[in-house]
PDB file of N, CA and C in Angstrom:
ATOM      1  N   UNK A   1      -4.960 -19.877  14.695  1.00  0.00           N
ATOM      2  CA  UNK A   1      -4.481 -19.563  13.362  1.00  0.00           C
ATOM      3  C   UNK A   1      -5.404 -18.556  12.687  1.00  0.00           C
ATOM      4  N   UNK A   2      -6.942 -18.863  12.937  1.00  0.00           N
ATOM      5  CA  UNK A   2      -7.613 -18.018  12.273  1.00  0.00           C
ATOM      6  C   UNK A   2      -7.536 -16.478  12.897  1.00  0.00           C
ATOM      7  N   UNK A   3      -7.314 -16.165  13.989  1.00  0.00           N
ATOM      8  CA  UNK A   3      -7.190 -14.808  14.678  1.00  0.00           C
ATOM      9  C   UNK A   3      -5.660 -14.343  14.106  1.00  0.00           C
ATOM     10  N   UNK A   4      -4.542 -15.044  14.069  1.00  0.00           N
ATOM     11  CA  UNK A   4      -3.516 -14.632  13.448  1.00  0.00           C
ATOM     12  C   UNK A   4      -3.465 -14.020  12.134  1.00  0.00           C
ATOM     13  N   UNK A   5      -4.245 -15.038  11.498  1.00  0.00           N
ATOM     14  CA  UNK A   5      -4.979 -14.378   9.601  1.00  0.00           C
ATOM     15  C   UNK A   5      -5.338 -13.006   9.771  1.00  0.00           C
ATOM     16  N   UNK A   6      -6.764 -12.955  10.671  1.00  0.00           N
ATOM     17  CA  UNK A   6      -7.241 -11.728  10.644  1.00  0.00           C
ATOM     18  C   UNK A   6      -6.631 -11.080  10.926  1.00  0.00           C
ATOM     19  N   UNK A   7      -5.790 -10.626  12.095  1.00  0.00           N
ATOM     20  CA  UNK A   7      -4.747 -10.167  12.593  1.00  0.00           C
ATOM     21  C   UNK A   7      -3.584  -9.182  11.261  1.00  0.00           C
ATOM     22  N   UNK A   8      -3.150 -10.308  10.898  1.00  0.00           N
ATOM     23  CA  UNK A   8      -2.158  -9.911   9.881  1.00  0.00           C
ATOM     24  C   UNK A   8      -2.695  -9.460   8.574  1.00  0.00           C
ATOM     25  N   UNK A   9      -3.742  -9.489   8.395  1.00  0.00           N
ATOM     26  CA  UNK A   9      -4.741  -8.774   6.968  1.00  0.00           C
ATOM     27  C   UNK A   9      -4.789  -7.578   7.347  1.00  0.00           C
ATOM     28  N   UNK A  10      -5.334  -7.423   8.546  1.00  0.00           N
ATOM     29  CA  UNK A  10      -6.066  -5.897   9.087  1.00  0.00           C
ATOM     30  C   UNK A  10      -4.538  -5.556   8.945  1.00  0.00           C
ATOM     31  N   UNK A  11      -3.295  -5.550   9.672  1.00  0.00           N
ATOM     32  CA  UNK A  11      -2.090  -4.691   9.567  1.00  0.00           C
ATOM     33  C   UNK A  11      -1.853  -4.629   8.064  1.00  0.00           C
ATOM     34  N   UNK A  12      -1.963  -5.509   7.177  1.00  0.00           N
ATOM     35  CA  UNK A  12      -1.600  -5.309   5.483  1.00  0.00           C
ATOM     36  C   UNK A  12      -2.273  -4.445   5.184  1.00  0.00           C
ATOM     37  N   UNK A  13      -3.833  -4.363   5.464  1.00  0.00           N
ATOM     38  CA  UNK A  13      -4.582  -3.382   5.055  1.00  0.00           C
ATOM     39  C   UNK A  13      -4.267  -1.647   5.581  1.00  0.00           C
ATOM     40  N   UNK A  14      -4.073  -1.821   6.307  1.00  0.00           N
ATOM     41  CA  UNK A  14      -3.646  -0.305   7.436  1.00  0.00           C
ATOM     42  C   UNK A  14      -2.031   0.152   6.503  1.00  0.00           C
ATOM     43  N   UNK A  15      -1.692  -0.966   6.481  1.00  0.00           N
ATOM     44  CA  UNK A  15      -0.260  -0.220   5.897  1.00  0.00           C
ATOM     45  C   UNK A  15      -0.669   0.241   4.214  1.00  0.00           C
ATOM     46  N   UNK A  16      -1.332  -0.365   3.515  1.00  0.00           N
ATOM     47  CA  UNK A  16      -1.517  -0.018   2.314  1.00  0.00           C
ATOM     48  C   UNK A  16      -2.654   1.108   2.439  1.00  0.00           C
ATOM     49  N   UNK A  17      -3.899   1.184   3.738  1.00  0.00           N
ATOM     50  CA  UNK A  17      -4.249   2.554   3.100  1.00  0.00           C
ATOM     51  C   UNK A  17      -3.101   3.934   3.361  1.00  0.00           C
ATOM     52  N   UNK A  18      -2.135   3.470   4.237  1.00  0.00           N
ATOM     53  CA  UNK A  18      -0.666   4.402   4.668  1.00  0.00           C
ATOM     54  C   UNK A  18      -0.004   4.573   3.430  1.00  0.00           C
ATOM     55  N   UNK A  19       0.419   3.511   2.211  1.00  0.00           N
ATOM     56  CA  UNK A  19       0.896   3.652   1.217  1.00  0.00           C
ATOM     57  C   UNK A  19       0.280   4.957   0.307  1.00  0.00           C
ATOM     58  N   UNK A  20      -1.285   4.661   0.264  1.00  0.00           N
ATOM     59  CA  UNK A  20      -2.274   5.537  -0.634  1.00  0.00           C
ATOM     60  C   UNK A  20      -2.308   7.146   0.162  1.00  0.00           C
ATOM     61  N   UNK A  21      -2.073   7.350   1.392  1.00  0.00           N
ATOM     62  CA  UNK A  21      -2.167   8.394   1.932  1.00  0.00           C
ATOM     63  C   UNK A  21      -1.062   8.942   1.848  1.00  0.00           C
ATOM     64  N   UNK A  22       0.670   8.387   1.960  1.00  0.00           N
ATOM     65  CA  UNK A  22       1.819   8.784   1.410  1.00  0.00           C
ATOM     66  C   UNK A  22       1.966   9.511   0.435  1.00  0.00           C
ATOM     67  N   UNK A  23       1.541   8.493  -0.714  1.00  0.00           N
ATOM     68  CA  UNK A  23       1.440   9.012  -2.397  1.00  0.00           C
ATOM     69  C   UNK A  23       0.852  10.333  -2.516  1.00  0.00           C
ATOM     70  N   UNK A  24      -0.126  10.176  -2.045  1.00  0.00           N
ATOM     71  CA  UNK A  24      -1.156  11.568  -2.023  1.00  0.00           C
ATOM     72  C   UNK A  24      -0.393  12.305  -1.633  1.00  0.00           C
ATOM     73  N   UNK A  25       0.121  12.808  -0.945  1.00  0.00           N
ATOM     74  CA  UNK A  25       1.064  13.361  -0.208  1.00  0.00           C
ATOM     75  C   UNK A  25       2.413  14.094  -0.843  1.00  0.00           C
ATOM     76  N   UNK A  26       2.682  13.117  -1.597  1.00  0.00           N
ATOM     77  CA  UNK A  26       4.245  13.031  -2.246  1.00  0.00           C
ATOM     78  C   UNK A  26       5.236  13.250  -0.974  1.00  0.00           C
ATOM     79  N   UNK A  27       4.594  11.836   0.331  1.00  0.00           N
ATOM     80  CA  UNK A  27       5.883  11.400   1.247  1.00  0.00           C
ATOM     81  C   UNK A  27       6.479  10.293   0.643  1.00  0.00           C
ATOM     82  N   UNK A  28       7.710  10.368  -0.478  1.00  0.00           N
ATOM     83  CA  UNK A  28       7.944   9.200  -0.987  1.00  0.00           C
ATOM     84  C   UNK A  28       8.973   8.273  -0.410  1.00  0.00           C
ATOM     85  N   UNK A  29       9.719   8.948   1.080  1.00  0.00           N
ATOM     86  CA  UNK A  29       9.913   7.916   1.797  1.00  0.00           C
ATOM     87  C   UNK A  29       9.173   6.891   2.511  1.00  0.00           C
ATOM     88  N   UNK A  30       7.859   7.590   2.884  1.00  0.00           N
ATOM     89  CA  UNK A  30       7.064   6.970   3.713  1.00  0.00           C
ATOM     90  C   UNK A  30       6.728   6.422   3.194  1.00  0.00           C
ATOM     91  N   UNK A  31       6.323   6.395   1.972  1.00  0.00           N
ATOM     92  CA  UNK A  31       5.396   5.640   0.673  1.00  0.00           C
ATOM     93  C   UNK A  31       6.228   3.856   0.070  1.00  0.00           C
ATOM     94  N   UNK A  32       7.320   4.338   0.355  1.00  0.00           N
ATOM     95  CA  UNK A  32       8.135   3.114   0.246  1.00  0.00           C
ATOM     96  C   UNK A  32       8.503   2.113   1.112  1.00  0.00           C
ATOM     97  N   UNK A  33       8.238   3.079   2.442  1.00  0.00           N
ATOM     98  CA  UNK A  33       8.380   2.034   3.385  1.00  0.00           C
ATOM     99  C   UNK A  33       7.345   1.404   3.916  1.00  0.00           C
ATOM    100  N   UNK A  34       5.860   2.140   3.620  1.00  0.00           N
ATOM    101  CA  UNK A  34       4.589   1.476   3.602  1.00  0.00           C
ATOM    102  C   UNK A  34       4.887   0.223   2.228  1.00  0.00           C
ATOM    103  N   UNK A  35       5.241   0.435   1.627  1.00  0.00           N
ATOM    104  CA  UNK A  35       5.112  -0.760   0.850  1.00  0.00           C
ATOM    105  C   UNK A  35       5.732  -1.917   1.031  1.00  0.00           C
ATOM    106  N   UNK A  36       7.178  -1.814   1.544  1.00  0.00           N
ATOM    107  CA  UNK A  36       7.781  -2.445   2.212  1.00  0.00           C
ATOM    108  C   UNK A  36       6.645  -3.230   3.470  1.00  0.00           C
ATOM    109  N   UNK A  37       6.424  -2.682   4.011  1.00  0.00           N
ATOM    110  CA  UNK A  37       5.833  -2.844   5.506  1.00  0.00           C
ATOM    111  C   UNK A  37       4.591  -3.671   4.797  1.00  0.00           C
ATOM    112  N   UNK A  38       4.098  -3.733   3.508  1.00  0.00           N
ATOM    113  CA  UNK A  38       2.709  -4.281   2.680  1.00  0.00           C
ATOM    114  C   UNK A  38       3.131  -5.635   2.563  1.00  0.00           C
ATOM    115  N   UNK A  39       4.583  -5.792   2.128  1.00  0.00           N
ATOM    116  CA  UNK A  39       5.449  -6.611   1.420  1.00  0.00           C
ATOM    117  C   UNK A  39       5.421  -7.863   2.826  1.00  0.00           C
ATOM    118  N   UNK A  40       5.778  -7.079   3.755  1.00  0.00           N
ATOM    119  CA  UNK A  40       6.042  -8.259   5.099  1.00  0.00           C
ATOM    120  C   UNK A  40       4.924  -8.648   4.912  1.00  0.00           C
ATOM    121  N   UNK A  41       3.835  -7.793   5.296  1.00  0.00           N
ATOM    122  CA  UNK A  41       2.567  -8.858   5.757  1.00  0.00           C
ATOM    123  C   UNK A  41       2.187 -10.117   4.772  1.00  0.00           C
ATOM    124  N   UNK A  42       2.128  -9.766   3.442  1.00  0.00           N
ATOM    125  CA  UNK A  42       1.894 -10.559   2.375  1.00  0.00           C
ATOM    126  C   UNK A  42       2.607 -11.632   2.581  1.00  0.00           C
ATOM    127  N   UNK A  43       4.131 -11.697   3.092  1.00  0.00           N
ATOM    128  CA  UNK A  43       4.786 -13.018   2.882  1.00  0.00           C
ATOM    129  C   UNK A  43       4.350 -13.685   3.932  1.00  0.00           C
ATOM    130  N   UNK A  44       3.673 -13.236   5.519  1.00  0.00           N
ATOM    131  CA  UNK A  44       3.341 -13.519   6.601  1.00  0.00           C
ATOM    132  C   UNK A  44       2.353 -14.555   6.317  1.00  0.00           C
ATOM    133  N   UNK A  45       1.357 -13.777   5.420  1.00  0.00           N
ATOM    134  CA  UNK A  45      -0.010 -14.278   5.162  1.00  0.00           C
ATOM    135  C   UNK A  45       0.600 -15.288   4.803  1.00  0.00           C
ATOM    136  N   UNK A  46       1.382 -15.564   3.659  1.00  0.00           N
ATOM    137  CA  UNK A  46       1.098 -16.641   2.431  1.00  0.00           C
ATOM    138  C   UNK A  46       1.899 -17.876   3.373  1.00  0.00           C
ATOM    139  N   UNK A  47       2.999 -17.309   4.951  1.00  0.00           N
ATOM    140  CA  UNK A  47       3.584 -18.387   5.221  1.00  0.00           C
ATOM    141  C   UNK A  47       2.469 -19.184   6.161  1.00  0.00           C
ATOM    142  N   UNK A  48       1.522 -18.193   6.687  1.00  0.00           N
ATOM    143  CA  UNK A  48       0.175 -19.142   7.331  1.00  0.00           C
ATOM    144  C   UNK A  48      -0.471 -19.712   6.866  1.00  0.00           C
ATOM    145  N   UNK A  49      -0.707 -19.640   5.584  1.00  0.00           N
ATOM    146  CA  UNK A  49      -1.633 -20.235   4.583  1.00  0.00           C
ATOM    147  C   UNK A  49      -1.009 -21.199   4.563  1.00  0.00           C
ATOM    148  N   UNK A  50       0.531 -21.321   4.284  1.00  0.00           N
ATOM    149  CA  UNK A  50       1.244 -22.486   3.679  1.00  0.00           C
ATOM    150  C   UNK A  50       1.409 -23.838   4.789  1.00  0.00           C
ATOM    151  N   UNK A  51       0.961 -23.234   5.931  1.00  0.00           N
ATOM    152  CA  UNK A  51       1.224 -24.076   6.998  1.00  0.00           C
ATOM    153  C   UNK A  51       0.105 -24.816   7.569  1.00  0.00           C
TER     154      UNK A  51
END
């Protein structure tokens, strides 16, 4: 469980510095779907936590 945590933080993190590098950018498709892609991991996390 604990390698799964880390696991799924490091991808939340990678996608949100992708969000910040989008923006910069003005890729505002990419930028949305990095957030999206932020959005999964977060619910991932919170369903390991919950378990």
């Amino acid at each position: 469980m604990k390698l799964r945590m880390k696991e799924l933080t490091k991808q939340y993190e990678t996608a949100k510095q992708n969000s910040v590098e989008f923006m910069k950018r003005g890729q505002i498709s990419n930028y949305l779907n990095a957030l999206l892609e932020m959005n999964k991991y977060k619910r991932l996390i919170a369903a390991v936590i919950a378990n």
